[in-house]
PDB file of N, CA and C in Angstrom:
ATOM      1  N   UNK A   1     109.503  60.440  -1.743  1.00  0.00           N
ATOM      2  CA  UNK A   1     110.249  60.175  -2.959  1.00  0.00           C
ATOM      3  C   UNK A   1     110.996  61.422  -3.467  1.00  0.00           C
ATOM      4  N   UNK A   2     110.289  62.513  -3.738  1.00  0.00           N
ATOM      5  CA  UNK A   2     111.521  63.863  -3.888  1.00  0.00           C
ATOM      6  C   UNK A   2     112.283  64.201  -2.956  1.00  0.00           C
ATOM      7  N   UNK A   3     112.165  63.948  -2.197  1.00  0.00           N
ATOM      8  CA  UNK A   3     113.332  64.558  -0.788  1.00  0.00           C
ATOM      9  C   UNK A   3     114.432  63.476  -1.172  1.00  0.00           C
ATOM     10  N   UNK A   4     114.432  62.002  -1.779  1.00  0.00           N
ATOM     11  CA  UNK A   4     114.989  60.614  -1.981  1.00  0.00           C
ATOM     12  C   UNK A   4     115.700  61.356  -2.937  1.00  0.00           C
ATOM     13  N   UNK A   5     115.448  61.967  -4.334  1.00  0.00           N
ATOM     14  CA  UNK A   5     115.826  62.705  -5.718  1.00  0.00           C
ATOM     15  C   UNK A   5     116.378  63.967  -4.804  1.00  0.00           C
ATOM     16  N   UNK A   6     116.337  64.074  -4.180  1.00  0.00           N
ATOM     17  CA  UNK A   6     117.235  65.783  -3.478  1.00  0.00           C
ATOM     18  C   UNK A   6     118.581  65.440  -3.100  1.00  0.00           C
ATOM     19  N   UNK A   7     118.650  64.003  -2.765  1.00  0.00           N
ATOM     20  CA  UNK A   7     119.887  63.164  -2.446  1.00  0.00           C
ATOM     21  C   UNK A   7     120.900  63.158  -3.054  1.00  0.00           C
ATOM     22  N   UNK A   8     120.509  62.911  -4.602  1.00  0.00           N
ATOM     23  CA  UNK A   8     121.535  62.645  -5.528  1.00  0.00           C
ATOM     24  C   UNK A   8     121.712  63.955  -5.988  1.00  0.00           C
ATOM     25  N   UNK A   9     120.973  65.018  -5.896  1.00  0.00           N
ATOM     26  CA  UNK A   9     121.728  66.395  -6.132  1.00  0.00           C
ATOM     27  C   UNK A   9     123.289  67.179  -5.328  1.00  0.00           C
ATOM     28  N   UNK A  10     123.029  66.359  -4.400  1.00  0.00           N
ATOM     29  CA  UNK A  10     124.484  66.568  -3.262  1.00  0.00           C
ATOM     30  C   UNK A  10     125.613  66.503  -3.729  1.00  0.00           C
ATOM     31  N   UNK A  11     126.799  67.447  -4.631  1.00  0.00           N
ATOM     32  CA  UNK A  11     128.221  66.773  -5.317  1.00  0.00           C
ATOM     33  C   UNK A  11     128.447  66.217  -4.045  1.00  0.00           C
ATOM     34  N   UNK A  12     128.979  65.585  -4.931  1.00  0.00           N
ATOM     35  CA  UNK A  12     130.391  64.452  -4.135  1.00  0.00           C
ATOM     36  C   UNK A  12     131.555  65.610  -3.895  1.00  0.00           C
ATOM     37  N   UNK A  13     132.475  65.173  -3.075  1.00  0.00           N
ATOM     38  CA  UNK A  13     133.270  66.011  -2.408  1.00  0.00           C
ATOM     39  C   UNK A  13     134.457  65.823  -3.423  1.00  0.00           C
ATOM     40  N   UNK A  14     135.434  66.753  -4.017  1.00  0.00           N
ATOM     41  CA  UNK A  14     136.643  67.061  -4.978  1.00  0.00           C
ATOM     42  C   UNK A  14     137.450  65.614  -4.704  1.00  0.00           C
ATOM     43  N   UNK A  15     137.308  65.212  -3.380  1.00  0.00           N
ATOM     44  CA  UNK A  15     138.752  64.264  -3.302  1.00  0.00           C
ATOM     45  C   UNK A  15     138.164  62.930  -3.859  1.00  0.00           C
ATOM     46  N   UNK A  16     137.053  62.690  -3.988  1.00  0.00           N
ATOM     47  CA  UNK A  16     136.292  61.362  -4.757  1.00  0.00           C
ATOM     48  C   UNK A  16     136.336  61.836  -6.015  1.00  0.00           C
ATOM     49  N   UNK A  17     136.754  62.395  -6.572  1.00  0.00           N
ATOM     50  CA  UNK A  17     136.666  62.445  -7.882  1.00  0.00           C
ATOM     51  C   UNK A  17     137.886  61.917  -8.694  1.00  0.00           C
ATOM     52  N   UNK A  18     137.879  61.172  -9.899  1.00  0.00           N
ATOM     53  CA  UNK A  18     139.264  60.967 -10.353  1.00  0.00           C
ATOM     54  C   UNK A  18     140.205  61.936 -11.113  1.00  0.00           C
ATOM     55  N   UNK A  19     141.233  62.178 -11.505  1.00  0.00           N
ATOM     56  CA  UNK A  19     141.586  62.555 -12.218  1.00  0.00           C
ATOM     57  C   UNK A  19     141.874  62.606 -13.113  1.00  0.00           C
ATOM     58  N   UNK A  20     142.400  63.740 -14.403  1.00  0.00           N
ATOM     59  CA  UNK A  20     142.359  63.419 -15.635  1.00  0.00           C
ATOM     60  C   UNK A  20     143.246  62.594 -16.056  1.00  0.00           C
ATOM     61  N   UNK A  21     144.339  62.388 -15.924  1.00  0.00           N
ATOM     62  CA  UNK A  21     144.850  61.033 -16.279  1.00  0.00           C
ATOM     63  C   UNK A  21     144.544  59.700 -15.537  1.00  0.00           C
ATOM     64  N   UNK A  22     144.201  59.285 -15.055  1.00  0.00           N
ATOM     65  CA  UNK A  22     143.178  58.016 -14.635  1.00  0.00           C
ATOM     66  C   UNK A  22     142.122  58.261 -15.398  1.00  0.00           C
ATOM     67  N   UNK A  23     141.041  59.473 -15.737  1.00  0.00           N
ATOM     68  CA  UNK A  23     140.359  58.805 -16.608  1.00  0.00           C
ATOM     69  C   UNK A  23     141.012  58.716 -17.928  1.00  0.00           C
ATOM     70  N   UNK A  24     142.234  58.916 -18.836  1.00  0.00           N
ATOM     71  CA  UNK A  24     142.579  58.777 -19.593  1.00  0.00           C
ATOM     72  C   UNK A  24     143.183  57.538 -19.322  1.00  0.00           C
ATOM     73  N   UNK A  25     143.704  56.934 -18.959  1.00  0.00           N
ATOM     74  CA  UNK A  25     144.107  55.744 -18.735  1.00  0.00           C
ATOM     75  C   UNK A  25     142.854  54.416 -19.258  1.00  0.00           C
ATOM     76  N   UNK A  26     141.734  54.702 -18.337  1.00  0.00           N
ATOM     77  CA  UNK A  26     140.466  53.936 -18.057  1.00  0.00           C
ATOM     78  C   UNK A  26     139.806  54.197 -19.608  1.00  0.00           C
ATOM     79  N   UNK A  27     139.638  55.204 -19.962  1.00  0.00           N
ATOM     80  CA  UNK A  27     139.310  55.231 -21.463  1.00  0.00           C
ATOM     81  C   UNK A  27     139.956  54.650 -22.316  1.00  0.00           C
ATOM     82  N   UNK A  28     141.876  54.405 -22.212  1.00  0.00           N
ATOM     83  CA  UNK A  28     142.132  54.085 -23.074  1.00  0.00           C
ATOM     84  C   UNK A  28     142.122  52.471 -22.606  1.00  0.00           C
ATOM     85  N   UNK A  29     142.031  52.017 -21.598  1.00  0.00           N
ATOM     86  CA  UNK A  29     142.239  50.518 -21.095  1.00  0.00           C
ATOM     87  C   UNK A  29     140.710  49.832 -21.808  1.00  0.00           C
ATOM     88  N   UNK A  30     139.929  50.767 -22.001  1.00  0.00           N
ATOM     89  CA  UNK A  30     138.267  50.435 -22.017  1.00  0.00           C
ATOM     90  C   UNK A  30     138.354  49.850 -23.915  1.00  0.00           C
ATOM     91  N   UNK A  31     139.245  50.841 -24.349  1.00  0.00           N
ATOM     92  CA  UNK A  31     139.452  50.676 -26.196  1.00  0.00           C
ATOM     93  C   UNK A  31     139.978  49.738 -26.583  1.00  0.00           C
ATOM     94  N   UNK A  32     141.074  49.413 -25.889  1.00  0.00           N
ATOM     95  CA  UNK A  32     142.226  48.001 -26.175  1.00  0.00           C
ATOM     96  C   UNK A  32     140.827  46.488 -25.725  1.00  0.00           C
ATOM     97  N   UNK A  33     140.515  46.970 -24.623  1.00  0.00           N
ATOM     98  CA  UNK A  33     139.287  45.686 -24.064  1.00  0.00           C
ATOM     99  C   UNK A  33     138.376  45.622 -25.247  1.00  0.00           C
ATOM    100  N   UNK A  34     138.086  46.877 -26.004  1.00  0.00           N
ATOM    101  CA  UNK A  34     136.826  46.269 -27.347  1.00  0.00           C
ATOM    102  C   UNK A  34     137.377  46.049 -28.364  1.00  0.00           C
ATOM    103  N   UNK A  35     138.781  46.583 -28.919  1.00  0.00           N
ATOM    104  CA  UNK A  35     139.592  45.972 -29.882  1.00  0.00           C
ATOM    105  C   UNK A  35     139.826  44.860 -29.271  1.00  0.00           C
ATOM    106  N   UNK A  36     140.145  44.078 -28.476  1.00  0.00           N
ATOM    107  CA  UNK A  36     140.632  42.494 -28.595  1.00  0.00           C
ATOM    108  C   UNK A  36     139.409  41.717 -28.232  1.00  0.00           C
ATOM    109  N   UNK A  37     138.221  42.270 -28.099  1.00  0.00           N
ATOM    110  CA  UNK A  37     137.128  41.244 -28.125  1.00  0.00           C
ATOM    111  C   UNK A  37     136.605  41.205 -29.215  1.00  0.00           C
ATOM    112  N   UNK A  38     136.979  41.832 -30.448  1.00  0.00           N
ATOM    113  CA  UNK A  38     136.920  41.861 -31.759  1.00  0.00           C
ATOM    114  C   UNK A  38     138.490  41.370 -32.775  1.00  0.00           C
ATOM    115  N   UNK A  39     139.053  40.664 -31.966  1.00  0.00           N
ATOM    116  CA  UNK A  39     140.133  39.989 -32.038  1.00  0.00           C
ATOM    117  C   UNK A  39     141.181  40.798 -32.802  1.00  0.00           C
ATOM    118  N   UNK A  40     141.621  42.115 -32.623  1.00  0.00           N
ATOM    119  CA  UNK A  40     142.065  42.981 -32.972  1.00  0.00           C
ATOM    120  C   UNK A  40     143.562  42.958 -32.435  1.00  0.00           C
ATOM    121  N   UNK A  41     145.055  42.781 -33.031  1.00  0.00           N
ATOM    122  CA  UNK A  41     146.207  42.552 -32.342  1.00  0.00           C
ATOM    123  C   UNK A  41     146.444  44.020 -31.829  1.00  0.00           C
ATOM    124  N   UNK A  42     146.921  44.024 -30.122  1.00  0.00           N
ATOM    125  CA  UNK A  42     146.673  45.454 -29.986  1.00  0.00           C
ATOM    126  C   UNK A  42     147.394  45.524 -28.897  1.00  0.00           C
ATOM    127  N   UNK A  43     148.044  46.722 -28.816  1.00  0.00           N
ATOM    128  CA  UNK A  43     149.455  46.556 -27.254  1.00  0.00           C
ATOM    129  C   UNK A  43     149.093  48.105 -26.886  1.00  0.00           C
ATOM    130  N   UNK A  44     148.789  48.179 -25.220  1.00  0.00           N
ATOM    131  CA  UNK A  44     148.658  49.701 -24.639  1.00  0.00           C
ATOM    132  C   UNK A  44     149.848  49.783 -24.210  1.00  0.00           C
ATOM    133  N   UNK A  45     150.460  50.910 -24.271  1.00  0.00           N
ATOM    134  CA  UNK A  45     151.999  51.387 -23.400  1.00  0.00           C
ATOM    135  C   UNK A  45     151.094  52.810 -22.903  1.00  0.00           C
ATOM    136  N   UNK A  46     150.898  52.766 -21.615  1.00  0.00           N
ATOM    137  CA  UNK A  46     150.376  53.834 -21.266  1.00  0.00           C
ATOM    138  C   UNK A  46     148.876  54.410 -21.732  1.00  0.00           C
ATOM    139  N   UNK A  47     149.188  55.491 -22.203  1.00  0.00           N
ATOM    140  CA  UNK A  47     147.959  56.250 -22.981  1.00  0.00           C
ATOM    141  C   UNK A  47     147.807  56.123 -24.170  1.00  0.00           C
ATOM    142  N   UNK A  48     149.172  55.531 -24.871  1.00  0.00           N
ATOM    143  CA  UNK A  48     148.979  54.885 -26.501  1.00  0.00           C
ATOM    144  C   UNK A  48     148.848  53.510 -26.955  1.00  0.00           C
ATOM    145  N   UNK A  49     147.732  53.555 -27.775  1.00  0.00           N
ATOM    146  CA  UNK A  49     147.413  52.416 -28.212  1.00  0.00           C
ATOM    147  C   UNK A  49     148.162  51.746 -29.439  1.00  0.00           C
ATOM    148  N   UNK A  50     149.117  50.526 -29.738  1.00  0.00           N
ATOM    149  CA  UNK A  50     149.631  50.112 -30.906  1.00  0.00           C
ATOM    150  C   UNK A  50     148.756  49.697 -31.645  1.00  0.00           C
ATOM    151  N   UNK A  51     148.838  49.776 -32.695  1.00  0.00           N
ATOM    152  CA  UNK A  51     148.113  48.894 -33.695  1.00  0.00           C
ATOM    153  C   UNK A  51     149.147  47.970 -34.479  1.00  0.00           C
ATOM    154  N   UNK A  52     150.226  48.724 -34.210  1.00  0.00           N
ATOM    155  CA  UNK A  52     151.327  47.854 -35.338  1.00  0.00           C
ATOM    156  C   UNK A  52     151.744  48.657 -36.103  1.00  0.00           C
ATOM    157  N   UNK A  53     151.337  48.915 -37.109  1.00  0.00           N
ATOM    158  CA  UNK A  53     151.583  49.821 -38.210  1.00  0.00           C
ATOM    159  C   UNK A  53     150.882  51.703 -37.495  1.00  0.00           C
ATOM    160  N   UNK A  54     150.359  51.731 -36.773  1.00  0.00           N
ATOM    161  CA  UNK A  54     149.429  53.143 -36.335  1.00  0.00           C
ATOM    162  C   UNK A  54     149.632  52.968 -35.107  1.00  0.00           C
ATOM    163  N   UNK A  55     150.019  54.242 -34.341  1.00  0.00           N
ATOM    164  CA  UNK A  55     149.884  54.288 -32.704  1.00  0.00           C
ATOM    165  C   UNK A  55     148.555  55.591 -32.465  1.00  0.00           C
ATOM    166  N   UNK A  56     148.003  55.054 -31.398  1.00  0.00           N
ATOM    167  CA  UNK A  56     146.799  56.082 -31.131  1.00  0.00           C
ATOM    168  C   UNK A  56     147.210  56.330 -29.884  1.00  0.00           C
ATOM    169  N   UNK A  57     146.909  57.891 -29.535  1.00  0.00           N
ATOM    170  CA  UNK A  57     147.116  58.459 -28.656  1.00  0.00           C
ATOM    171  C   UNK A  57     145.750  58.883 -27.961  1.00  0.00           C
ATOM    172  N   UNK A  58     145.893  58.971 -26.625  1.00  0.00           N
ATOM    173  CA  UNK A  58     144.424  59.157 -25.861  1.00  0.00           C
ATOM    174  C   UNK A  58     144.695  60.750 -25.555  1.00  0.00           C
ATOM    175  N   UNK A  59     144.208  61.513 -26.003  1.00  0.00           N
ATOM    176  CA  UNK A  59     143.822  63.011 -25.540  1.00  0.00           C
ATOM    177  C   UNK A  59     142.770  63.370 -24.798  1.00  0.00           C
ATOM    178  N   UNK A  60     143.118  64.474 -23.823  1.00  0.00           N
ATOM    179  CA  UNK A  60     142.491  65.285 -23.327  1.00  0.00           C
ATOM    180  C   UNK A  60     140.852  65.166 -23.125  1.00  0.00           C
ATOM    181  N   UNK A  61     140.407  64.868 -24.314  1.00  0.00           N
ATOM    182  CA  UNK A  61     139.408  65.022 -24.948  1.00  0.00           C
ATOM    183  C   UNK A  61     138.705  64.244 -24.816  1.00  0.00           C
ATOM    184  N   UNK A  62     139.538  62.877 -24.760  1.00  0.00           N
ATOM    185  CA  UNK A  62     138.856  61.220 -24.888  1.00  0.00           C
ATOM    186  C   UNK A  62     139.153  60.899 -22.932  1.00  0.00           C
ATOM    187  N   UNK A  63     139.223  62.018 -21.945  1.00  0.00           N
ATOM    188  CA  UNK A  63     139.133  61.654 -20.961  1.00  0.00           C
ATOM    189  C   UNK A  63     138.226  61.383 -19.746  1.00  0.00           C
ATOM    190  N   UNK A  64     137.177  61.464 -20.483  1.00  0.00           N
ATOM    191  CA  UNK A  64     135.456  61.286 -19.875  1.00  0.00           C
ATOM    192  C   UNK A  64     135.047  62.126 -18.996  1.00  0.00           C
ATOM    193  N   UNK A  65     135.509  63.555 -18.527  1.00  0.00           N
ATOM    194  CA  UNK A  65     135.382  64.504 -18.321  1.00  0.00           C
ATOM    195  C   UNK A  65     133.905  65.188 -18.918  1.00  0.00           C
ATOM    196  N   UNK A  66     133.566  64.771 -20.258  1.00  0.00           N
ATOM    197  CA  UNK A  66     132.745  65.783 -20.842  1.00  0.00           C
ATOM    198  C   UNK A  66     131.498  65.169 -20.266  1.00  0.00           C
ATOM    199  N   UNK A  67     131.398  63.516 -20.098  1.00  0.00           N
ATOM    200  CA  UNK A  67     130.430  62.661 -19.036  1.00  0.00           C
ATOM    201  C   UNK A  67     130.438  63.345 -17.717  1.00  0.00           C
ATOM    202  N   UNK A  68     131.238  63.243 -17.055  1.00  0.00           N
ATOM    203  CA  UNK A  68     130.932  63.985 -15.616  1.00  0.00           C
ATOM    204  C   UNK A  68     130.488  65.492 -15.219  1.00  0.00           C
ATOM    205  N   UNK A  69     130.878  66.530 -15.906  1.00  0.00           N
ATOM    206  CA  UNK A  69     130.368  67.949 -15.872  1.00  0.00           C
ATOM    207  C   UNK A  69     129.612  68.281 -17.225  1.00  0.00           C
ATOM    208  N   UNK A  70     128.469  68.254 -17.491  1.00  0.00           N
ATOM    209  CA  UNK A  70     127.761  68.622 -18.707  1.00  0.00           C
ATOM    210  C   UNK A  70     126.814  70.034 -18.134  1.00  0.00           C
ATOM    211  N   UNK A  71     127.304  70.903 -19.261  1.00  0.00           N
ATOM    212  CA  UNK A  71     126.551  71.929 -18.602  1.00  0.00           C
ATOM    213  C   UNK A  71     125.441  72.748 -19.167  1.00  0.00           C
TER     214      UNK A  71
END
């Protein structure tokens, strides 16, 4: 069983990894999916989210990056 747990210590190789705009994309595709299952009127153009009256922008920040390398 620890040699099994030694497994998942292995990185994955750079080219499996996504990049930061795909995960900004996927973050912001993930926000529009819980605003309209809360019946929320809501249009993505890219990385910005409409609201109508408010546009939200997906940053840097909100690109799930801080999930994959925690140090």
């Amino acid at each position: 069983m620890p040699l099994l747990i030694l497994l998942f210590m292995i990185p994955l190789p750079s080219s499996s990894w996504r990049t930061v705009d795909e995960l900004q994309l996927l973050s912001s595709q993930i926000g529009v999916l819980f605003m309209r299952l809360f019946d929320i009127s809501v249009f993505l153009e890219g990385n910005v989210i409409d609201l109508g009256g408010y546009k939200l922008q997906v940053a840097d920040a909100c690109s799930g990056l801080r999930y994959l390398f925690r140090s």
